[in-house]
N, C-alpha and C. Protein backbone atom coordinates (compact mmCIF):
# COMPACT_ATOMS: atom_id res chain seq x y z
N UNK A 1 -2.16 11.83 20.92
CA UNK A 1 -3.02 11.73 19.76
C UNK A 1 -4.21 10.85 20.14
N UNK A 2 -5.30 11.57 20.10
CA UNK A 2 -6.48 10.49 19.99
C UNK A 2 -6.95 9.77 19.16
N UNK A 3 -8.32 8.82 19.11
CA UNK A 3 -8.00 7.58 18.41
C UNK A 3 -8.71 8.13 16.95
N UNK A 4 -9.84 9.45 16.86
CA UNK A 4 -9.77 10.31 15.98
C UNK A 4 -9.06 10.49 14.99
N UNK A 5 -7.78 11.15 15.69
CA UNK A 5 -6.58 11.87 14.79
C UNK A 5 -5.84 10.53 14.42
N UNK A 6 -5.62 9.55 15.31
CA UNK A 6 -5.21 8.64 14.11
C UNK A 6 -5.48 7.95 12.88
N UNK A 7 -7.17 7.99 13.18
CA UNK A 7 -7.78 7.44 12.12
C UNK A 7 -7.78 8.21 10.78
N UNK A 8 -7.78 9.43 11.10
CA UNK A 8 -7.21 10.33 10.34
C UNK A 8 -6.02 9.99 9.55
N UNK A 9 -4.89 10.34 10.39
CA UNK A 9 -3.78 10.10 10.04
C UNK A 9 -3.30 8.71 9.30
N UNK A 10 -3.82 7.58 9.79
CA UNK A 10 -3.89 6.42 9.22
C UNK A 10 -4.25 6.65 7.46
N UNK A 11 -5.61 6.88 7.38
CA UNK A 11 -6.38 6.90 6.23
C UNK A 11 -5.29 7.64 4.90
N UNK A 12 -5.09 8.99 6.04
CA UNK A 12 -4.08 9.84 4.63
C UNK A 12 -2.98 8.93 4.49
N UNK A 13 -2.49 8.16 5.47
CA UNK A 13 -1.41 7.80 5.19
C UNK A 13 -1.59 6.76 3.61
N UNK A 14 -2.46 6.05 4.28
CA UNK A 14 -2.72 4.96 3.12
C UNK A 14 -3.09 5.62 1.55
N UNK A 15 -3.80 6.61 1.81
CA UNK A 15 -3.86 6.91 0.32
C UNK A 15 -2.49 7.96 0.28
N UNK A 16 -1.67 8.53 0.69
CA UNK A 16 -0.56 8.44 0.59
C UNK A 16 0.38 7.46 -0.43
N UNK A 17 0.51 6.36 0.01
CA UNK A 17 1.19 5.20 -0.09
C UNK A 17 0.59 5.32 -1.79
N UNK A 18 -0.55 4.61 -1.94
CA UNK A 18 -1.46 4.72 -2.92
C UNK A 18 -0.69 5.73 -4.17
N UNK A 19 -0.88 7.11 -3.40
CA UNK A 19 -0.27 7.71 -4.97
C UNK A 19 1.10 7.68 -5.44
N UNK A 20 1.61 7.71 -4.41
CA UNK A 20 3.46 7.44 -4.55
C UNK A 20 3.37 6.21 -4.94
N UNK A 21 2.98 5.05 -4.97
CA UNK A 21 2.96 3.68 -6.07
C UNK A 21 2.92 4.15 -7.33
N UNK A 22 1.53 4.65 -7.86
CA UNK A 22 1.50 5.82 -9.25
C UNK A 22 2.81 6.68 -9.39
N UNK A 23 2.83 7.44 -8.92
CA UNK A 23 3.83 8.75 -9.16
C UNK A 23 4.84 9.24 -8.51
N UNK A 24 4.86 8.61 -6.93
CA UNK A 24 6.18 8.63 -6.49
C UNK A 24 7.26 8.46 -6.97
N UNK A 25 8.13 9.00 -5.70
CA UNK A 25 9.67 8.25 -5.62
C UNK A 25 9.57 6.66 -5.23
N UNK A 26 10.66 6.03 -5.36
CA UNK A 26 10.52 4.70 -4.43
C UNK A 26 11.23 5.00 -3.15
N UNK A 27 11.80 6.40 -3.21
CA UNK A 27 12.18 6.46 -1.63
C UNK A 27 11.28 7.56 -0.80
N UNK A 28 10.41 7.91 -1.25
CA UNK A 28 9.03 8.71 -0.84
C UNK A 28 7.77 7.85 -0.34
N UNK A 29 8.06 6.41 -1.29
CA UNK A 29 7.35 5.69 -0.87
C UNK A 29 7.54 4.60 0.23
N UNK A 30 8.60 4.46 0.30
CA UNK A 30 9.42 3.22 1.30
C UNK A 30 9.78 4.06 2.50
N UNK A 31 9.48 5.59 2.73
CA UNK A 31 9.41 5.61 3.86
C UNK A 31 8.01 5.98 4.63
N UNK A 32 6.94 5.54 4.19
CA UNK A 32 5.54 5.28 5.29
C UNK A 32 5.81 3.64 5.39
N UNK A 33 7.05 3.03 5.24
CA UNK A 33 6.63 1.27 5.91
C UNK A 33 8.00 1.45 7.30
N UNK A 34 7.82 1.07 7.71
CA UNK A 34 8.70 0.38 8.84
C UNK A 34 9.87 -0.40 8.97
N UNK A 35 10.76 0.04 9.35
CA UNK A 35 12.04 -0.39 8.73
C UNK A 35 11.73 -2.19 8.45
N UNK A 36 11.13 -2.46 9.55
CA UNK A 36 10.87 -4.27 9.62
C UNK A 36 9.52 -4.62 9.05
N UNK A 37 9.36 -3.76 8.10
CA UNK A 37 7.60 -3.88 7.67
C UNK A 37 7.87 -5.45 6.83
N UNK A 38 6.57 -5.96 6.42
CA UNK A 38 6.25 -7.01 5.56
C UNK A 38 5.18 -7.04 4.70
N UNK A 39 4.93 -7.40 3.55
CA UNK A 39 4.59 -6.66 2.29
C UNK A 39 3.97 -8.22 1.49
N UNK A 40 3.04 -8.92 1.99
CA UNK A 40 2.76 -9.82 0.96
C UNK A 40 1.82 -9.90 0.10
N UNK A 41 1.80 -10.62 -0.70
CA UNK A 41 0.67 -10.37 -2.06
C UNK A 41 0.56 -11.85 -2.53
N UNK A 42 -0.76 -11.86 -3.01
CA UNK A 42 -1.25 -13.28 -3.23
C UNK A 42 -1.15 -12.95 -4.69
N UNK A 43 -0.91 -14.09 -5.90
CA UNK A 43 -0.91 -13.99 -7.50
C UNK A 43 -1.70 -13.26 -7.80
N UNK A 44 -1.36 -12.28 -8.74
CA UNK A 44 -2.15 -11.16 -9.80
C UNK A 44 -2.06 -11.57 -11.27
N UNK A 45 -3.02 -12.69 -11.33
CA UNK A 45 -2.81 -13.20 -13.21
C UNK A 45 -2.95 -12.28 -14.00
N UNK A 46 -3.84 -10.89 -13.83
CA UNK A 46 -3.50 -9.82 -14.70
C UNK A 46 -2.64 -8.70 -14.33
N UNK A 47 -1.57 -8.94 -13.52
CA UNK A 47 -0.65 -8.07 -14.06
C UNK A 47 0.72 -9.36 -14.28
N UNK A 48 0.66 -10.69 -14.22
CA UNK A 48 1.69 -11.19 -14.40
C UNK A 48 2.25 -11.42 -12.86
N UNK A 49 1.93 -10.84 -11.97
CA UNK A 49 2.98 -10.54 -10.59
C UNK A 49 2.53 -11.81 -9.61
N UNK A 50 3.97 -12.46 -9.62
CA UNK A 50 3.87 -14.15 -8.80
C UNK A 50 3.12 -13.54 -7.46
N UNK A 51 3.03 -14.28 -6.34
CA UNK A 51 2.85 -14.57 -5.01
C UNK A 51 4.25 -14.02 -4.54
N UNK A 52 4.34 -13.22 -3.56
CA UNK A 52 5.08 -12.82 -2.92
C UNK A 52 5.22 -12.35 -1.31
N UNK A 53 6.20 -12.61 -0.77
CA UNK A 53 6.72 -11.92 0.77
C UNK A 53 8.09 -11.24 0.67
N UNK A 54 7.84 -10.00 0.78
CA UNK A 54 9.10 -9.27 1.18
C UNK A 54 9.11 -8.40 2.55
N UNK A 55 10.13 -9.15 3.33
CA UNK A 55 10.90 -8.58 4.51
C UNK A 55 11.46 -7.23 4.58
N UNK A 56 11.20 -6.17 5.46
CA UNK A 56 12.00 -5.20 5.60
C UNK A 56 11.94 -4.05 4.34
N UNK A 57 13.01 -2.72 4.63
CA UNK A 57 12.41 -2.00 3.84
C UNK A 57 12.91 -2.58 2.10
N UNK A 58 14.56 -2.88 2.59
CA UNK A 58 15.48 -3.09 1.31
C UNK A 58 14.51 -4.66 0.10
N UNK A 59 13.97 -5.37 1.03
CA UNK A 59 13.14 -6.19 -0.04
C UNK A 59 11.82 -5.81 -0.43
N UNK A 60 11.36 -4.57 0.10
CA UNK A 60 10.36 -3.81 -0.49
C UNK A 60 10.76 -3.17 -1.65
N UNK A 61 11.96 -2.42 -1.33
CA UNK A 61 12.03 -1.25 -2.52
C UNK A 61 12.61 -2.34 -3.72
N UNK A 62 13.11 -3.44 -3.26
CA UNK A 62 13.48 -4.34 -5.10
C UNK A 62 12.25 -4.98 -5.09
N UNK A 63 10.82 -5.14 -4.62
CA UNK A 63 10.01 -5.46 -5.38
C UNK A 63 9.20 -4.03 -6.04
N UNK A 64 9.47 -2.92 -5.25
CA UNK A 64 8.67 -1.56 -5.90
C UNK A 64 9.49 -1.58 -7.02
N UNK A 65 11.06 -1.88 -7.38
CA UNK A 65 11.42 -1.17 -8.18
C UNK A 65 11.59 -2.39 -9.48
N UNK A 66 11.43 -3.58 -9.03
CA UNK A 66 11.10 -4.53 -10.03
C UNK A 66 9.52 -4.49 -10.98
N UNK A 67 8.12 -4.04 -10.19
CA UNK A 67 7.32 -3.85 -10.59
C UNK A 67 7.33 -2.68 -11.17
N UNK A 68 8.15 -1.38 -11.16
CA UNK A 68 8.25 -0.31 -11.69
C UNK A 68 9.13 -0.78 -13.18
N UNK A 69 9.99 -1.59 -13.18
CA UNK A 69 11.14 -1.63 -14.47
C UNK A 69 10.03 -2.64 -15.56
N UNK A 70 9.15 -3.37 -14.84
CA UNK A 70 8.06 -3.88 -15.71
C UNK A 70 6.97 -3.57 -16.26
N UNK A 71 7.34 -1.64 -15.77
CA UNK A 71 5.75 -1.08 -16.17
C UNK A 71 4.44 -1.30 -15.49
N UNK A 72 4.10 -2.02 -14.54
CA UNK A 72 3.18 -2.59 -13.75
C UNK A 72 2.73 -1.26 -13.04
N UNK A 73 3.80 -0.52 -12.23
CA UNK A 73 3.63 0.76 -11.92
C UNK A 73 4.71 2.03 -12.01
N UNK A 74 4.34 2.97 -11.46
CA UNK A 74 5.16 4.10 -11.36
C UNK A 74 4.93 4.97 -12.42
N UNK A 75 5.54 5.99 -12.22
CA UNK A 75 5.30 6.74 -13.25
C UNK A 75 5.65 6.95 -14.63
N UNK A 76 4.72 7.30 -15.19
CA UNK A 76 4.93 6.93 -16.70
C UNK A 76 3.81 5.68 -17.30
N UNK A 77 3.83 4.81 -16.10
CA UNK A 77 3.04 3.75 -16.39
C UNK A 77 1.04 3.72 -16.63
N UNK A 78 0.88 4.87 -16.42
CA UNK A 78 -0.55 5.55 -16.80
C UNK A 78 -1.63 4.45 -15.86
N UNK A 79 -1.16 4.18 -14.77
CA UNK A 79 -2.04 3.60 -13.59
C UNK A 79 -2.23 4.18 -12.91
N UNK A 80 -3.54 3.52 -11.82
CA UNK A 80 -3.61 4.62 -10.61
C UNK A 80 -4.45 3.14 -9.75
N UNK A 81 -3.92 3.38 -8.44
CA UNK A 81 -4.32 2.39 -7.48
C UNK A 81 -5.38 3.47 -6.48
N UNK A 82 -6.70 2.86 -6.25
CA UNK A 82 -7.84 3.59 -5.78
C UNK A 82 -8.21 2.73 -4.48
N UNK A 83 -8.37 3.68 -3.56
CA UNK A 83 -9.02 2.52 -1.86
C UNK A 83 -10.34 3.11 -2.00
N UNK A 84 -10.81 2.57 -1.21
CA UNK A 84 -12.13 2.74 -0.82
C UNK A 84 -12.64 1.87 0.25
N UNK A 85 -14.06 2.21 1.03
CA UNK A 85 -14.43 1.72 2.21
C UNK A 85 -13.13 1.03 3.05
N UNK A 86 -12.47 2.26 3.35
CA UNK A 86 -11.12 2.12 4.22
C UNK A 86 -11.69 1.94 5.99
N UNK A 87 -11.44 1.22 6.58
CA UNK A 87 -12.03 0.66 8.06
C UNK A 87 -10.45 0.98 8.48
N UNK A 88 -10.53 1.31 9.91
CA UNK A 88 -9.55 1.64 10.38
C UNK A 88 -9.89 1.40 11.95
N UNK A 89 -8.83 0.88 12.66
CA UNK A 89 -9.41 0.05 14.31
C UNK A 89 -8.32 1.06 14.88
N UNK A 90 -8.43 1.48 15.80
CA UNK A 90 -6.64 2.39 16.43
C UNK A 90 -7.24 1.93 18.05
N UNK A 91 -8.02 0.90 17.92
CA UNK A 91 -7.73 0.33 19.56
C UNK A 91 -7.09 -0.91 20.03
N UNK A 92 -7.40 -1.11 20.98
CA UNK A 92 -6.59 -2.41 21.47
C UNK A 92 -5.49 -1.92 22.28
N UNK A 93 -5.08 -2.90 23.10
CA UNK A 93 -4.11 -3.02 24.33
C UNK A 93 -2.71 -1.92 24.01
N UNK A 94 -2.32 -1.84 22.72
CA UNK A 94 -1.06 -0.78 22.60
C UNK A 94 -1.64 0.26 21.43
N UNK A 95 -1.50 1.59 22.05
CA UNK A 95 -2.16 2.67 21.47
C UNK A 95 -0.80 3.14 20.26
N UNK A 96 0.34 2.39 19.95
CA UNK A 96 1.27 2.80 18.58
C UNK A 96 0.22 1.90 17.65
N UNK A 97 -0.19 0.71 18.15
CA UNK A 97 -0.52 -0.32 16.88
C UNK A 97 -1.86 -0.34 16.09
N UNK A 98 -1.97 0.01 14.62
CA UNK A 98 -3.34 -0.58 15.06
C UNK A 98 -3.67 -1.14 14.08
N UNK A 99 -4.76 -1.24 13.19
CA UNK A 99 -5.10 -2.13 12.03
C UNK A 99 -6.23 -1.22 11.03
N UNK A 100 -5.94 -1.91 10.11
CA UNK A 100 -7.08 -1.04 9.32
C UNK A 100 -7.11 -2.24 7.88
N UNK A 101 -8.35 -2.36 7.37
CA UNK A 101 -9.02 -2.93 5.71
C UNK A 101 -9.28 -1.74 4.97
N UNK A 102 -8.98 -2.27 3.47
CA UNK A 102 -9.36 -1.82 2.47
C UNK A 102 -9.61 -2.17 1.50
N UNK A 103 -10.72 -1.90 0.13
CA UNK A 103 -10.75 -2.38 -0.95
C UNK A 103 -10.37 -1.41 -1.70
N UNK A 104 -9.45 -2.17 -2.85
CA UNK A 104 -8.08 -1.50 -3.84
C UNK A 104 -9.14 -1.96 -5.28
N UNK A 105 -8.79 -1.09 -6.13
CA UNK A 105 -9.32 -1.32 -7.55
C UNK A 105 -7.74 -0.83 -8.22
N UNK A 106 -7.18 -1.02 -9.47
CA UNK A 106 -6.10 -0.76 -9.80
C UNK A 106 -6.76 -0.54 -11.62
N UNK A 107 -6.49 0.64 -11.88
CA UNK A 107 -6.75 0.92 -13.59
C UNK A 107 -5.20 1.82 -14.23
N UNK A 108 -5.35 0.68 -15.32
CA UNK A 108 -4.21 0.72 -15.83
C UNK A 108 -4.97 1.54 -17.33
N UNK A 109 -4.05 1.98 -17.92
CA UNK A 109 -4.08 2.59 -19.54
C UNK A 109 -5.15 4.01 -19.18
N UNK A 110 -4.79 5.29 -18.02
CA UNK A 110 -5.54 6.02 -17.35
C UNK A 110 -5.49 6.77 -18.60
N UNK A 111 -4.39 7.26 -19.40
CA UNK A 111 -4.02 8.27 -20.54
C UNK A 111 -4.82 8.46 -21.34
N UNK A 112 -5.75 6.94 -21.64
CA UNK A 112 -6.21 6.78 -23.38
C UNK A 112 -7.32 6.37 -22.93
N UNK A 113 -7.62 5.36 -22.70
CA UNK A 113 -9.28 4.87 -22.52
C UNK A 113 -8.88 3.32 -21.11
N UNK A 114 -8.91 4.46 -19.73
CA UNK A 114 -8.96 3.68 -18.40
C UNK A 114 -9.66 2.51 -18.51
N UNK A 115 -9.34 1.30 -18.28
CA UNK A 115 -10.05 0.29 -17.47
C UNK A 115 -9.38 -0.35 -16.09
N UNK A 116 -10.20 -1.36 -15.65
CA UNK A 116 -10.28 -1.75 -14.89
C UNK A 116 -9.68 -3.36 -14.61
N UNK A 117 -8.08 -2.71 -13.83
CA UNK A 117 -7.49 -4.31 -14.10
C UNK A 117 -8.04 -5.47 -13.21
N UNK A 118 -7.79 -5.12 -11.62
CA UNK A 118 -7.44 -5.81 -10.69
C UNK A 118 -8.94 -5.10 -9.81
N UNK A 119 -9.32 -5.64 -8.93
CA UNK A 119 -9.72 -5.68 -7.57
C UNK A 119 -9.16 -6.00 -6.30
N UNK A 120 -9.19 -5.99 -5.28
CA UNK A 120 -8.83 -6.66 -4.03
C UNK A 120 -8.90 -6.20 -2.88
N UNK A 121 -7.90 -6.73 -1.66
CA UNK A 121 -8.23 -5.77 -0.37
C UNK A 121 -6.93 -5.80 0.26
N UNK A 122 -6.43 -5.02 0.81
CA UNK A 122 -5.44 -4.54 1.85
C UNK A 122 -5.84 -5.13 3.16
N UNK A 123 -5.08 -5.51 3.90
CA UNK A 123 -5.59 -5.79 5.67
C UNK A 123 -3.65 -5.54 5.89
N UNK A 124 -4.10 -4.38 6.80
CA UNK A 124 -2.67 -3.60 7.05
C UNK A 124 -2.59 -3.52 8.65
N UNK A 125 -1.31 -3.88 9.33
CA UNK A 125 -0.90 -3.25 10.38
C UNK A 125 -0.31 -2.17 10.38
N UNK A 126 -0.58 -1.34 11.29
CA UNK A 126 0.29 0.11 11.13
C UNK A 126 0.82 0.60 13.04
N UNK A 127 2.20 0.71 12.70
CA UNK A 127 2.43 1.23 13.91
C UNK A 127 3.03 2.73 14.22
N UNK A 128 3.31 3.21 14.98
CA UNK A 128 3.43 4.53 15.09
C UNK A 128 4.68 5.08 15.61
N UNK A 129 5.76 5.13 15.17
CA UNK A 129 7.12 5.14 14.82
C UNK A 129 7.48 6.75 15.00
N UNK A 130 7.94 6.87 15.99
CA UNK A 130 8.76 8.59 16.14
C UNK A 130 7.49 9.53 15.96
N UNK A 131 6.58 9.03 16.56
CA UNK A 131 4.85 9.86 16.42
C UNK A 131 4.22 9.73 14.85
N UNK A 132 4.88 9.22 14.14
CA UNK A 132 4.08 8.99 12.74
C UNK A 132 3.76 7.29 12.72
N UNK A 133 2.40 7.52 11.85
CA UNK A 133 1.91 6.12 11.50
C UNK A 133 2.47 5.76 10.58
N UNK A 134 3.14 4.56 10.29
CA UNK A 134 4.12 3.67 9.27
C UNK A 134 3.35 2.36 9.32
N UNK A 135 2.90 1.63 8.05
CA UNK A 135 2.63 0.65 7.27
C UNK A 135 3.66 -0.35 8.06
N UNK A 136 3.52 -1.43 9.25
CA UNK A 136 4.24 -2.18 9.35
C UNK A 136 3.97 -4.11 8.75
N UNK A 137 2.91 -3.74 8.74
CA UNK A 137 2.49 -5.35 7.65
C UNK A 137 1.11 -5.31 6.76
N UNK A 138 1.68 -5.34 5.53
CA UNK A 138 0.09 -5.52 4.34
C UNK A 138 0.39 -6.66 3.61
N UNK A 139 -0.51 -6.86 4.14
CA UNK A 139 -1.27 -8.45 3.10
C UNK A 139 -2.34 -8.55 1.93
N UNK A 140 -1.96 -8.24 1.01
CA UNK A 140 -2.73 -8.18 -0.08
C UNK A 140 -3.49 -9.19 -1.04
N UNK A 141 -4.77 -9.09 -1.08
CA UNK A 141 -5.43 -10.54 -1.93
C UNK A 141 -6.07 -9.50 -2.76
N UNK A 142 -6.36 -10.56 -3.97
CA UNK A 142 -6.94 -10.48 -5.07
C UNK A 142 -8.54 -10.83 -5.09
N UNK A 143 -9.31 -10.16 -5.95
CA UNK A 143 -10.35 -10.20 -5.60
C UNK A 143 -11.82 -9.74 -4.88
C-alpha cells in the first residue's frame, strides 16, 4: 500500500469511526481501535463528560457504552460528530504507523432545530493491523 492509499484509507477510516459513534453498533465501532488502543479526552462542560483515559478495547467499549446509556451519543440520541480539515502523515521510519489531526464539531438535537455543542480536535495514532488501519491512540481536546 502506498502512502496515497493510506491516506485514503486512514481518512475513511476516521469518518468511519465518526458515524458509528452516531449510529453504530458499539461492536462495529470498537473494532477500527486496536486491541491496546488508548482513548483520552480532556473535560467536556457541555456534555457533562469528566476527563478521561481508557486502556484497551474492553475500557473503550464501557466508556462508548456509558456515554451511550447517558444519551450523549448513539443512536436515538439525534447527534452527529463532524471532522474536518483532516491532516494525515503515513510517513516516518515504520510504514504500519502513522498519525493524522482533526477538527471535530459535535451537534446535538439534529431531529428538531440542530445546534452546535462542542468543538475540538483529534490527534490520532493509527497503526495497520492484519493490512487494515486501526485507531491505536486519540487524544481528544476541547476547543
Amino acid at each position: 500500500m502506498n502512502a496515497t492509499e493510506s491516506v485514503v484509507e486512514i481518512q475513511s477510516l476516521l469518518a468511519r469511526v465518526a458515524h458509528l459513534a452516531d449510529d453504530g453498533t458499539v461492536e462495529d465501532y470498537l473494532t477500527h481501535f486496536t486491541a491496546d488502543a488508548v482513548w483520552e479526552s480532556a473535560p467536556n462542560p457541555t456534555t457533562g463528560m469528566p476527563a478521561q483515559i481508557r486502556t484497551g478495547r474492553a475500557e473503550i467499549e464501557e466508556g462508548v457504552r456509558t456515554r451511550r446509556a447517558s444519551g450523549i451519543q448513539g443512536p436515538g440520541s439525534a447527534t452527529r460528530h463532524v471532522l474536518t480539515t483532516i491532516a494525515v502523515d503515513p510517513g516516518g521510519d515504520d510504514p504500519d504507523v502513522a498519525t493524522s489531526t482533526a477538527y471535530w464539531t459535535f451537534f446535538v438535537d439534529t431531529t428538531t432545530a440542530a445546534r452546535l455543542s462542542s468543538v475540538g480536535r483529534y490527534d490520532d495514532t493509527l497503526r495497520r493491523v492484519d493490512g487494515r488501519w486501526r485507531l491505536a491512540h486519540r487524544r481528544i481536546t476541547i476547543g
